[in-house]
Protein backbone atom coordinates (compact mmCIF):
# COMPACT_ATOMS: atom_id res chain seq x y z
CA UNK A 1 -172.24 -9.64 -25.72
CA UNK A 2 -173.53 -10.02 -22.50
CA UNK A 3 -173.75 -13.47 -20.90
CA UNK A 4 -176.57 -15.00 -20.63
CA UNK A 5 -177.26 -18.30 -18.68
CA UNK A 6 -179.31 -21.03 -19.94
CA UNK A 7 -179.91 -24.56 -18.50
CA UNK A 8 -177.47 -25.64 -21.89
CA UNK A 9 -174.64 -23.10 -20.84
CA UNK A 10 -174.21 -19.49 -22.00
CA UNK A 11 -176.09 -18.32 -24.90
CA UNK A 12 -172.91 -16.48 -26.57
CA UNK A 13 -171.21 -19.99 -26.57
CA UNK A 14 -174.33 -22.11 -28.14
CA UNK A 15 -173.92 -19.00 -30.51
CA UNK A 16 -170.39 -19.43 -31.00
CA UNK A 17 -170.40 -22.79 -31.61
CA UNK A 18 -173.23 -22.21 -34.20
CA UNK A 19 -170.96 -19.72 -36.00
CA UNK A 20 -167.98 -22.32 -35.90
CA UNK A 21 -170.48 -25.12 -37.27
CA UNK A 22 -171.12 -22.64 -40.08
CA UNK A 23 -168.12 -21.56 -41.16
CA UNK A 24 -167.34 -24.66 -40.93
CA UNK A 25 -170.01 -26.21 -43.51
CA UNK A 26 -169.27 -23.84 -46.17
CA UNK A 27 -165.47 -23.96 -45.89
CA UNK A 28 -166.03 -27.50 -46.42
CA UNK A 29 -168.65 -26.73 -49.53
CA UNK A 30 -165.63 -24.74 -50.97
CA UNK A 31 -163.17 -26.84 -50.50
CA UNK A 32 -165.73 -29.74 -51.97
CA UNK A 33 -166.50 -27.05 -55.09
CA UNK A 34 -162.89 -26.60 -55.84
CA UNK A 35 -161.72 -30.47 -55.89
CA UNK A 36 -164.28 -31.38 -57.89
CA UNK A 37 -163.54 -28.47 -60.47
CA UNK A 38 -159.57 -29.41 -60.02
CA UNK A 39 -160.64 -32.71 -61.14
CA UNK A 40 -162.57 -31.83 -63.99
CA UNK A 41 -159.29 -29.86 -65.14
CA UNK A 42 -157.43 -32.67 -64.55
CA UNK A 43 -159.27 -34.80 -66.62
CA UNK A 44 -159.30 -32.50 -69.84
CA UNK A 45 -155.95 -31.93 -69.49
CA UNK A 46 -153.23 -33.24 -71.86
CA UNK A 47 -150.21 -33.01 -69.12
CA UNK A 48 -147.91 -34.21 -71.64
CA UNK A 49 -148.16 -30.38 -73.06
CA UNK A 50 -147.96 -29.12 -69.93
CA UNK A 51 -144.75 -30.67 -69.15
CA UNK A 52 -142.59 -29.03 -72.03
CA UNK A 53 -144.82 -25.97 -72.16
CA UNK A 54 -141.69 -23.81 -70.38
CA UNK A 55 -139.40 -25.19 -72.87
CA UNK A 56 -142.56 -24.32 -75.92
CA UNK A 57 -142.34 -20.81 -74.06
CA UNK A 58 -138.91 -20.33 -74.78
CA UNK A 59 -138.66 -21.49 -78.22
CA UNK A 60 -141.41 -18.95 -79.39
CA UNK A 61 -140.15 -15.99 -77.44
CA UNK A 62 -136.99 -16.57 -79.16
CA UNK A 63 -138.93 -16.51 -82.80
CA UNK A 64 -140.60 -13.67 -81.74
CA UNK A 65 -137.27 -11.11 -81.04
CA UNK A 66 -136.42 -8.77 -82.50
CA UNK A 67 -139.94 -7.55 -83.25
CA UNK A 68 -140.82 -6.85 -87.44
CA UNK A 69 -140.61 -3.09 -87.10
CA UNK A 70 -140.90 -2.89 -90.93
CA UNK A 71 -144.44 -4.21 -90.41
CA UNK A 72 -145.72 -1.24 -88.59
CA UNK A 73 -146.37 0.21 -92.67
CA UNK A 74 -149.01 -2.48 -92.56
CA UNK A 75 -150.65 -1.70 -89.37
CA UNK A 76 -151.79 1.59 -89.07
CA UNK A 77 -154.92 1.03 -90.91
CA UNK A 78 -156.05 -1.57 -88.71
CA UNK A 79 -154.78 -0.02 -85.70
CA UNK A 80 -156.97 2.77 -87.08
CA UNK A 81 -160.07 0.12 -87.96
CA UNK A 82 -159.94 -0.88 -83.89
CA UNK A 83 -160.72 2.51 -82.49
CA UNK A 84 -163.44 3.31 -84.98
CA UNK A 85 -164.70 0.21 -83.61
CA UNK A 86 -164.74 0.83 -80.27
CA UNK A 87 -166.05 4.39 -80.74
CA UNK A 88 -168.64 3.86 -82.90
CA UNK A 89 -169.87 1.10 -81.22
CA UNK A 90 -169.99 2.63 -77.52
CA UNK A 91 -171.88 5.03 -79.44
CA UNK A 92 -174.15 2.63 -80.44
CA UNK A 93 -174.31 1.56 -76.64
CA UNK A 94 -174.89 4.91 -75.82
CA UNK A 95 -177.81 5.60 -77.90
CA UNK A 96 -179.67 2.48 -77.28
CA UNK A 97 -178.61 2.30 -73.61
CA UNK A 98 -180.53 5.16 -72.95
CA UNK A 99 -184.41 4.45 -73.08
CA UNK A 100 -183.32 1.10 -71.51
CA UNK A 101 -181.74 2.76 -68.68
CA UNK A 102 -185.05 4.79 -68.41
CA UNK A 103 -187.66 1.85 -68.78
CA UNK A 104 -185.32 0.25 -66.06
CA UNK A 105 -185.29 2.47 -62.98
CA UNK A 106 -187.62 2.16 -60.85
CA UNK A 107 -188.69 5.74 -60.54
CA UNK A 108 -188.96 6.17 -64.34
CA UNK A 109 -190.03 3.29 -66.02
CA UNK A 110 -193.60 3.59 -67.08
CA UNK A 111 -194.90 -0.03 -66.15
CA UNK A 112 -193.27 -2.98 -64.46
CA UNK A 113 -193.54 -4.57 -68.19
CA UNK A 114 -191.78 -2.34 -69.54
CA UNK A 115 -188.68 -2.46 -66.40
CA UNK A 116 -188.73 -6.40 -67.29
CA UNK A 117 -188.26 -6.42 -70.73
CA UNK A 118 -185.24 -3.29 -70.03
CA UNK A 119 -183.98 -5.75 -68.16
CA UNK A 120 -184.25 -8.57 -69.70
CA UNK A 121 -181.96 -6.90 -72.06
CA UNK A 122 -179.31 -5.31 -69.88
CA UNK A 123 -178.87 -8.96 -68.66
CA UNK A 124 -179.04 -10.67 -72.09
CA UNK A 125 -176.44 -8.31 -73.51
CA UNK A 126 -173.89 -8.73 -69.86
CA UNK A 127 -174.26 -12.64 -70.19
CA UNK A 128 -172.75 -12.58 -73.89
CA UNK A 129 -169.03 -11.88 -74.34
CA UNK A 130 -168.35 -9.25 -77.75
CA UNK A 131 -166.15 -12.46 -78.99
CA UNK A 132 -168.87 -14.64 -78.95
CA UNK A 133 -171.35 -11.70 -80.28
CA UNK A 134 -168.99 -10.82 -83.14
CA UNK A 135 -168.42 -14.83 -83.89
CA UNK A 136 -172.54 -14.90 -84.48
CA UNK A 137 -172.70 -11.68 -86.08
CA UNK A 138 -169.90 -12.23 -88.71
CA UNK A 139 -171.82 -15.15 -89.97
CA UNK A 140 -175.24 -12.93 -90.32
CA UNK A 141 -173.44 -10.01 -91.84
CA UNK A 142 -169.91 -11.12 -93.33
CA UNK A 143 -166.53 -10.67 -92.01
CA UNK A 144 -165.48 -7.23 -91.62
CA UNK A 145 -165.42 -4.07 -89.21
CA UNK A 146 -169.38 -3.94 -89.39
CA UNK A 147 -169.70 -7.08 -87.57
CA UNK A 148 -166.98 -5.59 -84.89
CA UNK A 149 -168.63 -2.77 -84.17
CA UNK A 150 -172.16 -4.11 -83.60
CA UNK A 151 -170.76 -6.62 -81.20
CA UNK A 152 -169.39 -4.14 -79.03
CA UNK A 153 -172.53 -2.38 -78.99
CA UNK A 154 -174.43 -5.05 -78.26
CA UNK A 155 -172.08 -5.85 -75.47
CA UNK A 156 -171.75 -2.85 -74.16
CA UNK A 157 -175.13 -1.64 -74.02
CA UNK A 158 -175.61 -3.96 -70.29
CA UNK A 159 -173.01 -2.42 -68.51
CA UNK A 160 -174.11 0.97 -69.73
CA UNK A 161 -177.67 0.62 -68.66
CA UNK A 162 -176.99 -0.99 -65.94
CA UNK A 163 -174.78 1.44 -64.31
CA UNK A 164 -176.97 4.58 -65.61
CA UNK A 165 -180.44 3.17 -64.41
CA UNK A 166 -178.90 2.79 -61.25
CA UNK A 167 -177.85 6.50 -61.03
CA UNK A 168 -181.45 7.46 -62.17
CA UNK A 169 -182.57 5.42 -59.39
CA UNK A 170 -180.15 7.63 -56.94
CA UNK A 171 -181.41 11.00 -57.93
CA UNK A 172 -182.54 13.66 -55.28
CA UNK A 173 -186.43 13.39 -56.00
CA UNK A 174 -186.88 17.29 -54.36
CA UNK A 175 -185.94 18.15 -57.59
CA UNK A 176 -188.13 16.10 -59.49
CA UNK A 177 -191.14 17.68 -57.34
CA UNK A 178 -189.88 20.85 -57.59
CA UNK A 179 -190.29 20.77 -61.40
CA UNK A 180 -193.94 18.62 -60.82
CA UNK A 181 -195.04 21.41 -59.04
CA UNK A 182 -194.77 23.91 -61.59
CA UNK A 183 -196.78 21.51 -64.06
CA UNK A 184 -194.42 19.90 -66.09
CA UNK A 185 -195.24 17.13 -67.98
CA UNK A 186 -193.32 13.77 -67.02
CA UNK A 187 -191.13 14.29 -69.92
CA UNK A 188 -190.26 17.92 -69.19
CA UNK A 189 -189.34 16.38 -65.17
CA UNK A 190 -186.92 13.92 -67.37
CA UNK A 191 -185.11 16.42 -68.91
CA UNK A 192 -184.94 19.48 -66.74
CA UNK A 193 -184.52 17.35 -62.91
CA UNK A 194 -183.23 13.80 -64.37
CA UNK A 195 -181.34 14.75 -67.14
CA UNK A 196 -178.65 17.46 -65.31
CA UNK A 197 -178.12 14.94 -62.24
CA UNK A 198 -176.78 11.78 -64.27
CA UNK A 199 -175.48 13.68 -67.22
CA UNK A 200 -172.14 13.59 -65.44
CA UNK A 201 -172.71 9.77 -64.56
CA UNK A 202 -173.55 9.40 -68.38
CA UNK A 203 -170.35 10.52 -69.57
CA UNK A 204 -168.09 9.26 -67.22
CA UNK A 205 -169.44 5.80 -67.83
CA UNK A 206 -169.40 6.51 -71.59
CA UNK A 207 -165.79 7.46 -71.91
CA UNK A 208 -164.63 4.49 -69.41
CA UNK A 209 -166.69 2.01 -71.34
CA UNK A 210 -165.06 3.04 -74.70
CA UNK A 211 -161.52 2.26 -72.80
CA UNK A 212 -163.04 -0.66 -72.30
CA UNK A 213 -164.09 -1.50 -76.06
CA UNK A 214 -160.70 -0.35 -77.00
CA UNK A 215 -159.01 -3.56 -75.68
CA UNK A 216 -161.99 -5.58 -76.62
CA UNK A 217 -161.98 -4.43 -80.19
CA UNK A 218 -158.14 -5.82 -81.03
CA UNK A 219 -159.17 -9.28 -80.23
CA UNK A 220 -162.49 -9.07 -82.71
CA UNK A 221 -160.01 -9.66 -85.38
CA UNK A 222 -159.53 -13.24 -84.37
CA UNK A 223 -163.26 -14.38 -85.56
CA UNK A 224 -162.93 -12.23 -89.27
CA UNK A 225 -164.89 -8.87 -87.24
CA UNK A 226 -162.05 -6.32 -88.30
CA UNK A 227 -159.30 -4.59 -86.91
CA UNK A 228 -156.15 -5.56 -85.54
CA UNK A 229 -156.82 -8.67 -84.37
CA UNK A 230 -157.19 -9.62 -87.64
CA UNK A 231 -153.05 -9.12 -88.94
CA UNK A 232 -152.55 -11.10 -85.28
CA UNK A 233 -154.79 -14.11 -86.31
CA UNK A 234 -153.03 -14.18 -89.90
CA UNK A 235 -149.49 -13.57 -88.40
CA UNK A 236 -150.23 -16.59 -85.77
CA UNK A 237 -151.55 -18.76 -88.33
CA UNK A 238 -148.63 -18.72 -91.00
CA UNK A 239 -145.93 -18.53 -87.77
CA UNK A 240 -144.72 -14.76 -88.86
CA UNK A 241 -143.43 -14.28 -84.83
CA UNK A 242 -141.54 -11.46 -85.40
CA UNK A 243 -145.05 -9.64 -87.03
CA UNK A 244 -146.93 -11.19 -83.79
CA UNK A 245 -144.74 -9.91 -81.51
CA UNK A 246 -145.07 -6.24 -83.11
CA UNK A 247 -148.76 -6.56 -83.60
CA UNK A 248 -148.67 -7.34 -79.70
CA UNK A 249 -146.35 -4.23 -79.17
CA UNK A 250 -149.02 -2.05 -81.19
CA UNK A 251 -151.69 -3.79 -79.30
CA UNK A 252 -150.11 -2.34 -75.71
CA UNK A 253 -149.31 1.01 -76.82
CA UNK A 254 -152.89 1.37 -78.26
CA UNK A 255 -154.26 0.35 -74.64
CA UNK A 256 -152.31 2.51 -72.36
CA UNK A 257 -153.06 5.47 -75.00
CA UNK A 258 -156.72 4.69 -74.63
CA UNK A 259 -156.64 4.55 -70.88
CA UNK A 260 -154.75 7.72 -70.58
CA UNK A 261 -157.14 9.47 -72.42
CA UNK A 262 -159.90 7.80 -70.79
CA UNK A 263 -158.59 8.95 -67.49
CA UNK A 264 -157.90 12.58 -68.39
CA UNK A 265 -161.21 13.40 -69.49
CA UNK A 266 -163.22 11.42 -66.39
CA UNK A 267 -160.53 13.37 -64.64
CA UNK A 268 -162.16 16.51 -66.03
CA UNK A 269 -165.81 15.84 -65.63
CA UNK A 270 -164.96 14.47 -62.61
């Protein structure tokens, strides 16, 4: 920077000092933010707990081993009840994420109206976890894997729109005109010149958002929405540790198989 002289000194140190008096007021507003928060902690703490929670640690580990491998028998329907979940509610996501994604981008939606409302949901369904979704939704429709899935749908149907109206939003336009200009309607533009450039974006998103609703769906369970979390609430509850600490074996294996196969296929489209 060069230096320029001022009857109060160089200019870059007045701006240095400026910078230093900055940094300096927020590192303090941090350091303000995070006492008060460590205090709030503090206060709702019961450090009595705390104190012998190594020893608690130990003592339940050592319940836990060696895992209930006889118990597998009883899993593999619910292992088999948390996939369907996530699948069929990404494709739930998927369905309804779609004229949201549309109504959203900028270049698509047909009136500002309409991008408000599209994203008044895409924020609405990001804001609400799929536990708290699936809580409300078992006491509307019951306990069971219905509730799961349409929580995950719900939940998943922000981050979906969100991520494709953004791609809309990044199209190449010359393609757009180049379809206008033969006199294609505004729908026909949407599914010869929109349509091919964030198919690829679609799927990708698609297939790493079910990964996603895989390890979300085996905690569903824990509210009465289905699936394996379901045998882990019940195990947990009448202090079966050696079923808990299968369940939780089950639980792993089911993730990294769903983000392997995730991977592989945005591998592929990729």
């Amino acid at each position: 920077m060069p230096l320029i002289e001022t009857k109060d000194g160089p200019l870059w140190k007045r701006r240095t000092l400026k910078q230093s008096l900055t940094r300096l007021f927020w590192w303090m507003l941090g350091l303000t933010v995070a006492a008060f928060a460590w205090k709030l902690i503090s206060d709702k703490t019961n450090w009595f707990f705390v104190q012998s929670a190594p020893k608690e640690a130990a003592d339940i580990g050592s319940r836990m081993m060696p895992p209930d491998w006889s118990y597998m028998d009883v899993l593999w329907i619910p292992v088999w009840e948390t996939i369907n979940i996530a699948t069929l509610g990404t494709l739930i996501a998927m369905v309804i994420s779609i004229p949201v994604a549309f109504m959203a981008a900028r270049n698509t939606t047909p009136h500002p109206l309409a991008r408000a409302f599209a994203l008044f949901i895409t924020a609405t369904s990001r804001s609400v976890n799929s536990l708290i979704w699936a809580l409300i939704l078992v006491f509307i429709l019951g306990p069971g894997v219905l509730a799961g899935t349409i929580a995950i749908g719900l939940r998943s149907i922000g981050g979906f729109s969100k991520l494709l109206y953004e791609a809309i939003e990044e199209i190449n336009p010359v393609q757009v005109e180049a379809i206008e200009a033969t006199g294609a309607s505004r729908l026909q533009q949407i599914i010869y010149a929109i349509v091919p450039q964030v198919l690829p974006t679609f799927v990708g998103v698609g297939v790493f958002r079910w990964d996603i609703n895989v390890r979300g769906s085996t905690i569903l369970g824990l509210v009465g929405a289905g699936g394996i979390g379901l045998q882990l609430s019940g195990s947990i509850n009448t202090l079966a540790w050696t079923q808990v600490s299968m369940i939780l074996l089950v639980i792993l294996l089911t993730v990294i198989i769903s983000e392997w196969v995730s991977a592989k296929v945005r591998g592929a489209i990729i």
